[in-house]
Protein backbone atom coordinates (compact mmCIF):
# COMPACT_ATOMS: atom_id res chain seq x y z
CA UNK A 1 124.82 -109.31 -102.69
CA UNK A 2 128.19 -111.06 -101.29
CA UNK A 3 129.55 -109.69 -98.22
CA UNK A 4 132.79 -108.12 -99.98
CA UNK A 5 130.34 -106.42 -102.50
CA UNK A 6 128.43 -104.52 -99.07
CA UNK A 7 131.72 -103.58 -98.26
CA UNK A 8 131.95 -105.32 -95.39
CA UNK A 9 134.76 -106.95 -94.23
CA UNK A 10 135.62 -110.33 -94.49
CA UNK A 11 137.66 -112.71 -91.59
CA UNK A 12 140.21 -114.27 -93.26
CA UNK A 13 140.74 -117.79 -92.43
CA UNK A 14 143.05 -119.11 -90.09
CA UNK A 15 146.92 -119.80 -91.59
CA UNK A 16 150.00 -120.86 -90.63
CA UNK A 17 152.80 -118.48 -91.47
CA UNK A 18 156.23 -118.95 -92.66
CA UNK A 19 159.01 -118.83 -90.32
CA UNK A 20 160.49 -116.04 -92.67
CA UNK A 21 157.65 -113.63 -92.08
CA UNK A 22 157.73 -114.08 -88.22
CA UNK A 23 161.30 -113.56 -88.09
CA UNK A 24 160.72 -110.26 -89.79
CA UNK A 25 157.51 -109.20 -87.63
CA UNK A 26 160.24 -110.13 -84.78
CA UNK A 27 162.54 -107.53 -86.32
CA UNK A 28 159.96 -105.04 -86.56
CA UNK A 29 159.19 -105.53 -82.58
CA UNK A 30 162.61 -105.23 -81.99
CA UNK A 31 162.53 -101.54 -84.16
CA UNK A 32 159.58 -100.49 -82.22
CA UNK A 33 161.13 -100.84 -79.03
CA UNK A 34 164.67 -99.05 -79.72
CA UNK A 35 161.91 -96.56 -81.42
CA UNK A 36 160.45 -96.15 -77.94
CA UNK A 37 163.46 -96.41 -76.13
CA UNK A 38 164.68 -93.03 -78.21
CA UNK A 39 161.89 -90.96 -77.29
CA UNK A 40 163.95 -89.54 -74.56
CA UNK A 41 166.61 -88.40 -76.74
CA UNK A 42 163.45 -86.83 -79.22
CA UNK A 43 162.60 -84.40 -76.50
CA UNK A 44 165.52 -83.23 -75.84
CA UNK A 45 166.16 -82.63 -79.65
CA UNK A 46 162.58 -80.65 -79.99
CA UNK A 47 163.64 -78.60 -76.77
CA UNK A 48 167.02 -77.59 -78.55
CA UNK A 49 165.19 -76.82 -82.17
CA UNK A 50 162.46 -74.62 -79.95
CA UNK A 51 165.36 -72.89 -78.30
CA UNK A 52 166.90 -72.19 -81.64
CA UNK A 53 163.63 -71.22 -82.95
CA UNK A 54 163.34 -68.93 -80.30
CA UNK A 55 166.23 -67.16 -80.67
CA UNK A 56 165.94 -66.94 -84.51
CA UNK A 57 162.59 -65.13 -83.26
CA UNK A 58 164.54 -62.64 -81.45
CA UNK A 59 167.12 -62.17 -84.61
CA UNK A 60 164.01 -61.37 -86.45
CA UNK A 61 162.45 -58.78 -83.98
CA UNK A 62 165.87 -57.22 -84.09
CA UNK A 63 166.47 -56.96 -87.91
CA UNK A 64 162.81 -55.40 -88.06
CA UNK A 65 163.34 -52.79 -85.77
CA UNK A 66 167.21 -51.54 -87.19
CA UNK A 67 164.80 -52.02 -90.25
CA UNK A 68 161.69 -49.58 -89.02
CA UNK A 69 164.65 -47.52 -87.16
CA UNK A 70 165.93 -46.75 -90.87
CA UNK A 71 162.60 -45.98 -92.21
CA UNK A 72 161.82 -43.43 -89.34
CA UNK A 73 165.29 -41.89 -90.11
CA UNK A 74 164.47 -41.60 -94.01
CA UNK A 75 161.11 -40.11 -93.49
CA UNK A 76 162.57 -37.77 -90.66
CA UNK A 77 165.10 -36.87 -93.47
CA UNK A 78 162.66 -36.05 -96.22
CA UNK A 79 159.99 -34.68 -93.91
C-alpha cells in the first residue's frame, strides 16, 4: 500500500514560492494583527449587546406580568 492510500500524510517537498503569494501571506499578517488589535473594541461591543440583552430581559418580565395581571383580573371577573 502507498503511504497516501494508509492515509497518512505525505511531506511535501521543499519549493520556492512566488513573490505574489508572499506578498499576499504578508497581507494576511497584516489582517491578523489589526484583527487582534480590535479585540478591545469587541469587548466593549459584547458588554453593550449583554446590557441590551439584559434589559430586553426585563421588558419581557414586565410584559408577562401586565400579561398574568390581566389573566388574574379575567378569571377574578368570571369566577
Amino acid at each position: 500500500m502507498e503511504p497516501a492510500e494508509q492515509g497518512a500524510r505525505v511531506k511535501p517537498e521543499a519549493r520556492t514560492e512566488p513573490a505574489e503569494l508572499i506578498s499576499t501571506r504578508a497581507k494576511q499578517m497584516e489582517l491578523k494583527a489589526t484583527r487582534a488589535e480590535r479585540e478591545d473594541l469587541k469587548t466593549t461591543r459584547t458588554d453593550k449587546i449583554i446590557f441590551t440583552a439584559e434589559q430586553m430581559t426585563t421588558r419581557v418580565e414586565l410584559k408577562t406580568t401586565k400579561a398574568d395581571q390581566a389573566k388574574l383580573e379575567q378569571k377574578a371577573q368570571r369566577g
